[in-house]
C-alpha atoms as a PDB file:
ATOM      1  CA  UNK A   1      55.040  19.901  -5.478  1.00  0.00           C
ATOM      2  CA  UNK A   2      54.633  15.772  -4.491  1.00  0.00           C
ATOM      3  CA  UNK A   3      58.169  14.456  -6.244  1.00  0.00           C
ATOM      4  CA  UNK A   4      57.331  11.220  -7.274  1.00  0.00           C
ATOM      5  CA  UNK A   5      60.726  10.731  -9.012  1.00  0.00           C
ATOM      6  CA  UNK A   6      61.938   8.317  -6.504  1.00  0.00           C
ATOM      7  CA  UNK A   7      58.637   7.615  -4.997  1.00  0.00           C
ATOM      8  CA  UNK A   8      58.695   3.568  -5.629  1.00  0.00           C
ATOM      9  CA  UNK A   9      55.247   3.451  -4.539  1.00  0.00           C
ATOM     10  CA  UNK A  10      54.254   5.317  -8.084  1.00  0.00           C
ATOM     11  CA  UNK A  11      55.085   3.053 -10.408  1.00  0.00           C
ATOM     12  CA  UNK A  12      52.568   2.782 -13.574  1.00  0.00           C
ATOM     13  CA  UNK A  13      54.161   1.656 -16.555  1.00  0.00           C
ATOM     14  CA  UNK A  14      56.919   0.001 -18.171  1.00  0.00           C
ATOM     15  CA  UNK A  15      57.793  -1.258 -21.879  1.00  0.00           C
ATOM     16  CA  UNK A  16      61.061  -2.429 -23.977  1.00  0.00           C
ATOM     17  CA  UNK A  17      61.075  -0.304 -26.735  1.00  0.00           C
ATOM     18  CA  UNK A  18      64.134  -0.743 -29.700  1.00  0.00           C
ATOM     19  CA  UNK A  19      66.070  -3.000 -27.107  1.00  0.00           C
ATOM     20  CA  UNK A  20      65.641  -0.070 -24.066  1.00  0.00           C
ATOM     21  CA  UNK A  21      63.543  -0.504 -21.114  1.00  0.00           C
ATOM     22  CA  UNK A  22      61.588   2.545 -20.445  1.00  0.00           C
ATOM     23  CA  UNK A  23      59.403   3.213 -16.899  1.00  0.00           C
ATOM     24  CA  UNK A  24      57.112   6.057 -16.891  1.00  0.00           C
ATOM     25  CA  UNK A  25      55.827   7.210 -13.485  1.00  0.00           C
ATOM     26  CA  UNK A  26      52.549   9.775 -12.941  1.00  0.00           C
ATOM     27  CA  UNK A  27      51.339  11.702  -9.794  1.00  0.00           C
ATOM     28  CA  UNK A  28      47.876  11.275 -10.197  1.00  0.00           C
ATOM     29  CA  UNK A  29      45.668   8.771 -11.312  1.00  0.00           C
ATOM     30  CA  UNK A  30      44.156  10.063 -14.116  1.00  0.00           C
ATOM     31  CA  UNK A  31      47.297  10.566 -15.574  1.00  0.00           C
ATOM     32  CA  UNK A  32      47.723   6.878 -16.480  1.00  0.00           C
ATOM     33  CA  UNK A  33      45.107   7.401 -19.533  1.00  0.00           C
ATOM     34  CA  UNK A  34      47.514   9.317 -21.343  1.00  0.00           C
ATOM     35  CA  UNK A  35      50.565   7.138 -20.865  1.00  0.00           C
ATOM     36  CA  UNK A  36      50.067   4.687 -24.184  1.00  0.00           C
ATOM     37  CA  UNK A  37      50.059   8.053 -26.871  1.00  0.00           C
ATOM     38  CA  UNK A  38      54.505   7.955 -25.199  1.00  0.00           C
ATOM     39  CA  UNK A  39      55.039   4.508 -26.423  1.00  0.00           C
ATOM     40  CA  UNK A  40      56.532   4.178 -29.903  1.00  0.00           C
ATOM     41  CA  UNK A  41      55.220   1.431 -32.518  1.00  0.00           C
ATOM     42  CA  UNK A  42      56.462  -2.163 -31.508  1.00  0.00           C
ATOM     43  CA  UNK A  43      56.347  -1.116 -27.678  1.00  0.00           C
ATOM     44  CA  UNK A  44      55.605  -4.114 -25.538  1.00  0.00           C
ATOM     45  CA  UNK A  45      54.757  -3.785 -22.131  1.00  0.00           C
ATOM     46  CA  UNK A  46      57.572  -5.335 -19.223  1.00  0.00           C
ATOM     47  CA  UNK A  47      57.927  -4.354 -15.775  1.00  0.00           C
ATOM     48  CA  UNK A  48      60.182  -2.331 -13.880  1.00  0.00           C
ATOM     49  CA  UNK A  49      63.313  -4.059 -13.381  1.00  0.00           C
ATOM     50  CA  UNK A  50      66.687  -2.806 -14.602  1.00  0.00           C
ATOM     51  CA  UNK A  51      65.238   0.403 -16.635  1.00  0.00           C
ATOM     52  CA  UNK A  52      67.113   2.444 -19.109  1.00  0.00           C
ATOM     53  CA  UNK A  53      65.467   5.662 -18.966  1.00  0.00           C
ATOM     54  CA  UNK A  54      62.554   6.768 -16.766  1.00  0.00           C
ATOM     55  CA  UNK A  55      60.191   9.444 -16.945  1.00  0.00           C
ATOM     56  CA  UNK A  56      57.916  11.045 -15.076  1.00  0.00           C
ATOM     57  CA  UNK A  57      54.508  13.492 -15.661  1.00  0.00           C
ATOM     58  CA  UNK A  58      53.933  15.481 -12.544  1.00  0.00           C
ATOM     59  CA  UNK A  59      50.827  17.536 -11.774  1.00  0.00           C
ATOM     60  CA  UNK A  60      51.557  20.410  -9.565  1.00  0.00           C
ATOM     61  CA  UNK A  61      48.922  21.946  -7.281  1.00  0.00           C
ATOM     62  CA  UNK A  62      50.040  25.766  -6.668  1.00  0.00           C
ATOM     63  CA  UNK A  63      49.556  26.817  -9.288  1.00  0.00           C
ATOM     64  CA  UNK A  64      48.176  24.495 -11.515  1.00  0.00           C
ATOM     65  CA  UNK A  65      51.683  23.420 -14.261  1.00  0.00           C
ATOM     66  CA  UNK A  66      52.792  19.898 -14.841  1.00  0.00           C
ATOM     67  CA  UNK A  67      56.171  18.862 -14.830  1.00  0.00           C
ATOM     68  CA  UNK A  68      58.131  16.289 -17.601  1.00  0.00           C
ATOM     69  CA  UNK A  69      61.574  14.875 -16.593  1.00  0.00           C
ATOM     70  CA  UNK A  70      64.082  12.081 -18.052  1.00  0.00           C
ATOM     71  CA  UNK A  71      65.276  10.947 -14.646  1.00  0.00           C
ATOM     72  CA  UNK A  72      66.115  13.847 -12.631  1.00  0.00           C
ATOM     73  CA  UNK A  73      66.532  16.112 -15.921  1.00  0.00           C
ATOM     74  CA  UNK A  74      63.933  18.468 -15.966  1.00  0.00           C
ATOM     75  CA  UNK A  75      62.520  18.731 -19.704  1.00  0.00           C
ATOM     76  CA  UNK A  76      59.674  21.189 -19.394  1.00  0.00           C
ATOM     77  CA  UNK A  77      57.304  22.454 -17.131  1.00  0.00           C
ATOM     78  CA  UNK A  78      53.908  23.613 -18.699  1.00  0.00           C
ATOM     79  CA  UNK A  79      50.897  24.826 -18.036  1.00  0.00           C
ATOM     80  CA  UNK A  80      49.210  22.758 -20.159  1.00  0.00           C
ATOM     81  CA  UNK A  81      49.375  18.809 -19.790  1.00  0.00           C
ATOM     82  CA  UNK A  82      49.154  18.271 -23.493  1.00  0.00           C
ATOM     83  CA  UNK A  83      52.499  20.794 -23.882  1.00  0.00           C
ATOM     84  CA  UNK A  84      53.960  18.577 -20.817  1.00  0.00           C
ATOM     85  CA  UNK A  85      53.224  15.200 -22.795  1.00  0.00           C
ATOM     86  CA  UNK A  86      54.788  16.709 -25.826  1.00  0.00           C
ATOM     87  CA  UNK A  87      57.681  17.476 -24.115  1.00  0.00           C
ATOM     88  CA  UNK A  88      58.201  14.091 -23.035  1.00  0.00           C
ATOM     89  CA  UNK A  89      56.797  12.277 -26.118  1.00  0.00           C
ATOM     90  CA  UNK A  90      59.737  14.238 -28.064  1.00  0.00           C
ATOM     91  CA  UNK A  91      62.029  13.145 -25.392  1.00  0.00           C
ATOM     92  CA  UNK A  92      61.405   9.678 -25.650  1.00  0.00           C
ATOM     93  CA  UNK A  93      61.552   9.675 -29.432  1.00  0.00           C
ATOM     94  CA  UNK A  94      65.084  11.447 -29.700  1.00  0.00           C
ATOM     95  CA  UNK A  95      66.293   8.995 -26.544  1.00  0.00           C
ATOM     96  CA  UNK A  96      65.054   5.749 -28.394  1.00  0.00           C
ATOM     97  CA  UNK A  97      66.333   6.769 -32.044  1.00  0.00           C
ATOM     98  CA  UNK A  98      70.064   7.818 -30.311  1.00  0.00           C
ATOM     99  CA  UNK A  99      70.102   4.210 -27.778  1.00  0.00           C
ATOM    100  CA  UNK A 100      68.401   1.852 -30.213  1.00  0.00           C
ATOM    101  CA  UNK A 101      69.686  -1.441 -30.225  1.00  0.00           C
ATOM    102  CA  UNK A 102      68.116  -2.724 -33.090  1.00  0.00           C
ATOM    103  CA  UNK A 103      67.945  -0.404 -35.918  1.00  0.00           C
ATOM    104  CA  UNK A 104      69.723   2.526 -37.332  1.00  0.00           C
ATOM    105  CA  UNK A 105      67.784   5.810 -36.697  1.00  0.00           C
ATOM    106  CA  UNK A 106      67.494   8.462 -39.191  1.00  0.00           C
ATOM    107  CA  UNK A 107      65.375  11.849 -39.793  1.00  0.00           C
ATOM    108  CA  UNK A 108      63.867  11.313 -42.915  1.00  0.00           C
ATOM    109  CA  UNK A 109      59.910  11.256 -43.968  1.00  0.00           C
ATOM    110  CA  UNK A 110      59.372   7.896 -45.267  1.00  0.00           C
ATOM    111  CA  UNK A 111      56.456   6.777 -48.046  1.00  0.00           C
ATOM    112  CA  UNK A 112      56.147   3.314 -49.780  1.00  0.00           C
ATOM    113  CA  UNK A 113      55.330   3.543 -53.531  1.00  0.00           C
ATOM    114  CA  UNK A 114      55.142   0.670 -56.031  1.00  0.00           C
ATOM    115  CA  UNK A 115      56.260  -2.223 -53.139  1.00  0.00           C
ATOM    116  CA  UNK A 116      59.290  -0.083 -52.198  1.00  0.00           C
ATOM    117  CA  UNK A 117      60.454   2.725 -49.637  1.00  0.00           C
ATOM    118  CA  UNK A 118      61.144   6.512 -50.614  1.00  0.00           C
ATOM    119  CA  UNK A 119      63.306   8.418 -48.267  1.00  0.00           C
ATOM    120  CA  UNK A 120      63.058  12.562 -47.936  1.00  0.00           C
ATOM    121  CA  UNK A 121      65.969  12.782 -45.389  1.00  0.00           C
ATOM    122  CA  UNK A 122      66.120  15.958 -43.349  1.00  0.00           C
ATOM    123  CA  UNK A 123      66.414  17.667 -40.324  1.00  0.00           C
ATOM    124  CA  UNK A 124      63.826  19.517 -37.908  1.00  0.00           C
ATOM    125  CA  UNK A 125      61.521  21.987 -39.552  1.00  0.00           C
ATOM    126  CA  UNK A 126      62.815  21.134 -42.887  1.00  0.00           C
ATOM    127  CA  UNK A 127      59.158  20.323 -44.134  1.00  0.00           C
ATOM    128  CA  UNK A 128      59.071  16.504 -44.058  1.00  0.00           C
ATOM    129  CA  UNK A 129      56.382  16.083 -42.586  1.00  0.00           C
ATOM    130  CA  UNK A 130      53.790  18.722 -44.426  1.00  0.00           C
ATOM    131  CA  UNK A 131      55.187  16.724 -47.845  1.00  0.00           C
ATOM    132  CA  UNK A 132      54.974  13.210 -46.260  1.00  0.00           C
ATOM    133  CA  UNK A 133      51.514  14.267 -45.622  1.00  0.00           C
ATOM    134  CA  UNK A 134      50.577  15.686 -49.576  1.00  0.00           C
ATOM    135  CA  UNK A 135      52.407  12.270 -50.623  1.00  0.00           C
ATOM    136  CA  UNK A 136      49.831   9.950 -48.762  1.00  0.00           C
ATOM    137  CA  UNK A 137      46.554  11.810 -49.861  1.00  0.00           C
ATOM    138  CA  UNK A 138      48.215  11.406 -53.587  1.00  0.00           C
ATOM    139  CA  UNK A 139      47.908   7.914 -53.472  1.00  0.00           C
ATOM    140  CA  UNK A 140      51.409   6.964 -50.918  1.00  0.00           C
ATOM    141  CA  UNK A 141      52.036   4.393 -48.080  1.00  0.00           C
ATOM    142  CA  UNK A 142      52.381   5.982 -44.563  1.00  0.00           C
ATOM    143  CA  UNK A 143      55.997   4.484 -43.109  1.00  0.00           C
ATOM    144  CA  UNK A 144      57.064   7.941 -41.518  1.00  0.00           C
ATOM    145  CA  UNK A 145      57.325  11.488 -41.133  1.00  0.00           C
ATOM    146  CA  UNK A 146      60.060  11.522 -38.727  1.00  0.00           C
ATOM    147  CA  UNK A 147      62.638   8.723 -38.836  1.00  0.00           C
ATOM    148  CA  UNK A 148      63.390   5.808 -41.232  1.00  0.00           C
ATOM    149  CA  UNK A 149      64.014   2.856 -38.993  1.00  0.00           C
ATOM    150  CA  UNK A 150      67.210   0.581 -40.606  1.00  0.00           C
ATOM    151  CA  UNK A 151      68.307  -2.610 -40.098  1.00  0.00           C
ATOM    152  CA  UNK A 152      71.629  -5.000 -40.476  1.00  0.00           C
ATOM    153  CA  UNK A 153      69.973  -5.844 -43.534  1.00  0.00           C
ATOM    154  CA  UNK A 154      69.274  -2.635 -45.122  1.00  0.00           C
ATOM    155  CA  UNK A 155      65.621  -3.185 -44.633  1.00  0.00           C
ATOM    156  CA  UNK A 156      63.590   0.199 -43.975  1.00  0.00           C
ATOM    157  CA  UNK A 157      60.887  -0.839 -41.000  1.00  0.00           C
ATOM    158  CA  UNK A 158      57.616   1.363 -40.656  1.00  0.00           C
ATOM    159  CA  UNK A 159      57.467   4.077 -37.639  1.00  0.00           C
ATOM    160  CA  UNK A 160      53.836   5.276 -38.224  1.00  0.00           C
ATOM    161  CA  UNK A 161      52.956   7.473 -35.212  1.00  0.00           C
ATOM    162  CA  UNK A 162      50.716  10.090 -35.820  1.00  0.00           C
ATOM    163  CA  UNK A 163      52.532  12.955 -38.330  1.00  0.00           C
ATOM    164  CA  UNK A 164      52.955  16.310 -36.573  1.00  0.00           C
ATOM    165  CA  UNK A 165      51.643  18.964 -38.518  1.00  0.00           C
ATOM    166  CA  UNK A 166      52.627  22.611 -38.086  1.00  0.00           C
ATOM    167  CA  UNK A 167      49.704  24.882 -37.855  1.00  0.00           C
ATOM    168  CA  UNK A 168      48.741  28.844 -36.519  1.00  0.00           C
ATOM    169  CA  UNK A 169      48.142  26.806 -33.137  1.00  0.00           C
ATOM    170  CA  UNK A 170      51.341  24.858 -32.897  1.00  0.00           C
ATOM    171  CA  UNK A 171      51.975  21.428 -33.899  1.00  0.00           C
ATOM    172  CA  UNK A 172      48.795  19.083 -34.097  1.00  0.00           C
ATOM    173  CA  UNK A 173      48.902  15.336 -34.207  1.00  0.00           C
ATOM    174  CA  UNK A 174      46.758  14.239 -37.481  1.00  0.00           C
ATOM    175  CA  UNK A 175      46.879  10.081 -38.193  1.00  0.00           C
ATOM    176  CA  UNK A 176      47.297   8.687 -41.565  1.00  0.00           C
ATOM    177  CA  UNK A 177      43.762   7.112 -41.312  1.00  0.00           C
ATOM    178  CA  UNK A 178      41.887  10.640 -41.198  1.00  0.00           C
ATOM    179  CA  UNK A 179      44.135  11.012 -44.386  1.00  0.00           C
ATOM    180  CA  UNK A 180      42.700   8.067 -46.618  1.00  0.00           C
ATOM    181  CA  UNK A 181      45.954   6.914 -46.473  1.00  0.00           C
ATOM    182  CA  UNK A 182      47.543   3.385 -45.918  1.00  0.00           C
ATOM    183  CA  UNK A 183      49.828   2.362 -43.585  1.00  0.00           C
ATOM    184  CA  UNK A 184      52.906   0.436 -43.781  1.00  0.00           C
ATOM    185  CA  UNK A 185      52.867  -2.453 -41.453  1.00  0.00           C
ATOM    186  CA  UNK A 186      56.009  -4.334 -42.800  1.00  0.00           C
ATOM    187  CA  UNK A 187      59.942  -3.303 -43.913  1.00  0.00           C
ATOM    188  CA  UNK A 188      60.824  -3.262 -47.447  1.00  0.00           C
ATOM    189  CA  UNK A 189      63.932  -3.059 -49.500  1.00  0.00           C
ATOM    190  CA  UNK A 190      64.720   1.367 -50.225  1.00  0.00           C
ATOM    191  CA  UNK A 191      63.857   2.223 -54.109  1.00  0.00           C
ATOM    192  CA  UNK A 192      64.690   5.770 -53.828  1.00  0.00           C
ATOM    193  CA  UNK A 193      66.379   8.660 -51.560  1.00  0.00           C
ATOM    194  CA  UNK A 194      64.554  11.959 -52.451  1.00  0.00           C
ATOM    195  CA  UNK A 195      67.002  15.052 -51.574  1.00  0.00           C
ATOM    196  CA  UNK A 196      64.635  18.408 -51.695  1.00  0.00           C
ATOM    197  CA  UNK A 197      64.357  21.794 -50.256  1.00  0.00           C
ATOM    198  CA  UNK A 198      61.576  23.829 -50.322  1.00  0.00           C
ATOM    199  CA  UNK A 199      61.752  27.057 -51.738  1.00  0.00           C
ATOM    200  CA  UNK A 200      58.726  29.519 -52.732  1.00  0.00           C
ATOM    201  CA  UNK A 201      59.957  29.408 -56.013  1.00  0.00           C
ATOM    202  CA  UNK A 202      61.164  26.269 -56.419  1.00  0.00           C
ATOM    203  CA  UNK A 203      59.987  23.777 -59.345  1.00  0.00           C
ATOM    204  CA  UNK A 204      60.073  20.463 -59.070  1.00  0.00           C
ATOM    205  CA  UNK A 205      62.896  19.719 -61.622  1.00  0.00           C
ATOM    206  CA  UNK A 206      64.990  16.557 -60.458  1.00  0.00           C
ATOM    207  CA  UNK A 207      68.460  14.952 -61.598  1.00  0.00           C
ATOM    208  CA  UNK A 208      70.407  12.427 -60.199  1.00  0.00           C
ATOM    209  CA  UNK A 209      73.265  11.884 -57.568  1.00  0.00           C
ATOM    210  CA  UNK A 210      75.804   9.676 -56.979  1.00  0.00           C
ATOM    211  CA  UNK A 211      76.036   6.960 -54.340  1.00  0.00           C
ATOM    212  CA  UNK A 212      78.865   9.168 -52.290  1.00  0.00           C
ATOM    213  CA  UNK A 213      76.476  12.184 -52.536  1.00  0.00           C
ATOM    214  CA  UNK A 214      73.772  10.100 -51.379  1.00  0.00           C
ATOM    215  CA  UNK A 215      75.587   8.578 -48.618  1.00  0.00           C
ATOM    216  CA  UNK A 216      76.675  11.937 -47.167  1.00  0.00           C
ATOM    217  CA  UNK A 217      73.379  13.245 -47.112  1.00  0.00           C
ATOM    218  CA  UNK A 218      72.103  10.358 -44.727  1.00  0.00           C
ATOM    219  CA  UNK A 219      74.951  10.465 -42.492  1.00  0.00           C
ATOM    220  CA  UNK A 220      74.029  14.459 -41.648  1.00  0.00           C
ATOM    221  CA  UNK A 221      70.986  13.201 -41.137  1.00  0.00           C
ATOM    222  CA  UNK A 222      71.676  10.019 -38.903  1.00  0.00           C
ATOM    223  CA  UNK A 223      70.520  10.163 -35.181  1.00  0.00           C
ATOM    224  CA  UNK A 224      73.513   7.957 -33.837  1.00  0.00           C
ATOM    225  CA  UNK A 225      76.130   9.185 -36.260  1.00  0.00           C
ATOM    226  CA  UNK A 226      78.913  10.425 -33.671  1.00  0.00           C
ATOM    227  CA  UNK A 227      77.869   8.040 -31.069  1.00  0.00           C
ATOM    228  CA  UNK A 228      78.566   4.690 -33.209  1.00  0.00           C
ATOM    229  CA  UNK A 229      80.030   6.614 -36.627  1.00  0.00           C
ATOM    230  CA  UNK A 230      80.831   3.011 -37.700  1.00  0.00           C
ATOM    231  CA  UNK A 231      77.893   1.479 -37.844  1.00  0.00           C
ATOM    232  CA  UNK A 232      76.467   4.953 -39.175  1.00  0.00           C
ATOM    233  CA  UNK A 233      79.004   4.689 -42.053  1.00  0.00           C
ATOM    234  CA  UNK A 234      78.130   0.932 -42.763  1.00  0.00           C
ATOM    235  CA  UNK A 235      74.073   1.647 -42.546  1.00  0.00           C
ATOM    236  CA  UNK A 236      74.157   4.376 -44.840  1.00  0.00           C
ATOM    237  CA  UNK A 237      76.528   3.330 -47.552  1.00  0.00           C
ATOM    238  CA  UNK A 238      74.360   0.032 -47.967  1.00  0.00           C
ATOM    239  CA  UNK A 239      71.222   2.010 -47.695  1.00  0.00           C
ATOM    240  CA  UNK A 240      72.758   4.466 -50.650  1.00  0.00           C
ATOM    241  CA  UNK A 241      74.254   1.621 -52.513  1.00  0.00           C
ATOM    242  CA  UNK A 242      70.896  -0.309 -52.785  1.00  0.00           C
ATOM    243  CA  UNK A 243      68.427   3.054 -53.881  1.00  0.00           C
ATOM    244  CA  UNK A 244      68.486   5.766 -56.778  1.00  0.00           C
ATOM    245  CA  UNK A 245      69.301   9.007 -55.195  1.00  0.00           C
ATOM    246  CA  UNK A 246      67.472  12.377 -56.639  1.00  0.00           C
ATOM    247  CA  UNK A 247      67.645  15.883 -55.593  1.00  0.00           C
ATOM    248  CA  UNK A 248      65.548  18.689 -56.352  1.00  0.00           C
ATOM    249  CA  UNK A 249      64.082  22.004 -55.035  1.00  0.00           C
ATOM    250  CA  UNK A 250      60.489  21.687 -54.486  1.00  0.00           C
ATOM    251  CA  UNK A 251      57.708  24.303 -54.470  1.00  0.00           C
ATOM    252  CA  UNK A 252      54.491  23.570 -51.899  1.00  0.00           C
ATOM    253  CA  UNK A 253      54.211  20.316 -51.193  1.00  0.00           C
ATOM    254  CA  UNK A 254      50.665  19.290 -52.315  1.00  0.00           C
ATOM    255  CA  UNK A 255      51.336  21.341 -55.896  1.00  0.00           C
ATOM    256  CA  UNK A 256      54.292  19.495 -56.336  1.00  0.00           C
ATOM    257  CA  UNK A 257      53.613  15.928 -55.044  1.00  0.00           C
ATOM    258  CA  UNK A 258      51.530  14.394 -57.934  1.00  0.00           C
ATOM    259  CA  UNK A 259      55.194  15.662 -59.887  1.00  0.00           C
ATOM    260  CA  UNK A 260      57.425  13.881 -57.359  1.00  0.00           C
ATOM    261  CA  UNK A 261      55.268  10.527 -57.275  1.00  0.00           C
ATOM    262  CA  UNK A 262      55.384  10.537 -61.464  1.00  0.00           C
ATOM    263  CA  UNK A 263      59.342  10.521 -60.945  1.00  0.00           C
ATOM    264  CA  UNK A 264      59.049   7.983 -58.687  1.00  0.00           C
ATOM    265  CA  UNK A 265      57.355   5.983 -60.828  1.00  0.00           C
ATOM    266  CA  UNK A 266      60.189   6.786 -64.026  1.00  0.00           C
ATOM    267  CA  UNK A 267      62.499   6.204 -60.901  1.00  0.00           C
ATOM    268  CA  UNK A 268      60.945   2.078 -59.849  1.00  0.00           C
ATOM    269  CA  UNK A 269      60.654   1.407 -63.770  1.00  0.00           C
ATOM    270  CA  UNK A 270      64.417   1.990 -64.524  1.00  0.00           C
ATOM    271  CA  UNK A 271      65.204  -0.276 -62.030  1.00  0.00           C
END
């Protein structure tokens, strides 16, 4: 295999991403194509000097894998490139949400409804992004389906990559355009912090919880909540303080999101 890890002569691409500076090297030159679908929304492009992280795609010639690494971690080797860029796309995610220097990461599907943000905090596989998905073709604003992006503020700032969709053939990338739906292109003040589970026979039947509730919930759900719990603590108490928090089990998604967007609307008129 040509290492190309500390191969200088390799260098491709570079951007400051959340405060980090982030170099990606390739092997090959048709590699470089596939670069931009890594960088996160509000990349910008920089050069090499003093890097943060830096990853590398590597295709291998006997047999035929590619290899993804963080430095000299290794993070997958596949024998498909798109299961290679996955591996690193993931990577790069989880690394910019834990190191950001400008917001507060947490895992949470995000949806703007009536000039406001709604926040469906929970962890992997927990189903945020099929209901993020039945939200937007109801009528919702695409912010999210994997982190809500916080600031000093208490402002919640659009991440709209493509949502990741389970499927029989693993996870597919589907945009919020081939959805009809809009996009959120500017932060906005949080109206309401949805708590739900789904369950197969789950109804939809919310009630209200109480700032401290609320609070806790975010915090299990905040990326950088052990490495800066202060700033966690701060974050998520404003973020609570300023929304009405709900929980509910929920039954599948697109049966049950017209429901959820009618309490939203109750939710943004008692306001």
């Amino acid at each position: 295999m040509q290492t190309i890890r500390n191969d200088p002569s390799t260098k491709s691409s570079a951007i400051i991403s959340e405060g980090l500076r982030l170099g990606f090297r390739v092997n090959r030159q048709e590699l470089l194509s596939r670069l931009p679908g890594l960088f996160l929304p509000g990349s910008v492009s920089t050069d090499f000097a003093s890097l943060d992280f830096e990853y590398s795609l590597e295709a291998e010639h006997e047999p035929e894998h590619y290899g993804a690494y963080c430095g000299s971690q290794a993070l997958a080797r596949r024998a498909s490139l798109e299961g290679a860029i996955t591996s690193i796309s993931s990577s790069v995610q989880h690394t910019v949400a834990q190191h950001s220097r400008e917001h507060l990461f947490l895992h949470a599907g995000v949806i703007g409804w009536r000039g406001k943000a709604v926040l469906f905090p929970g962890g992997t596989c927990s189903g945020k992004s099929t209901l993020v998905r039945a939200l937007i073709r109801a009528g919702a604003v695409y912010f999210s389906d994997e982190f809500a992006r916080i600031d000093a503020q208490g402002l919640v700032h659009p991440f709209a990559r493509p949502l990741s969709i389970r499927s029989s053939e693993g996870r597919i990338a589907v945009s919020a355009e081939q959805e009809g739906a809009e996009i959120a292109f500017e932060p906005c003040r949080a109206g309401a912090i949805v708590i739900t589970h789904y369950r197969a026979d789950g109804a939809w039947s919310p009630s209200r919880i109480s700032r401290g509730q609320a609070s806790l919930e975010l915090l299990r759900n905040t990326v950088a909540v052990r490495s800066d719990p202060a700033k966690a603590i701060r974050y998520m108490s404003m973020l609570a303080g300023a929304a009405t928090a709900i929980r509910s089990a929920r039954g599948e998604a697109e049966a049950n999101a017209p429901a959820i967007l009618r309490t939203l609307d109750e939710l943004m008129d008692w306001c």
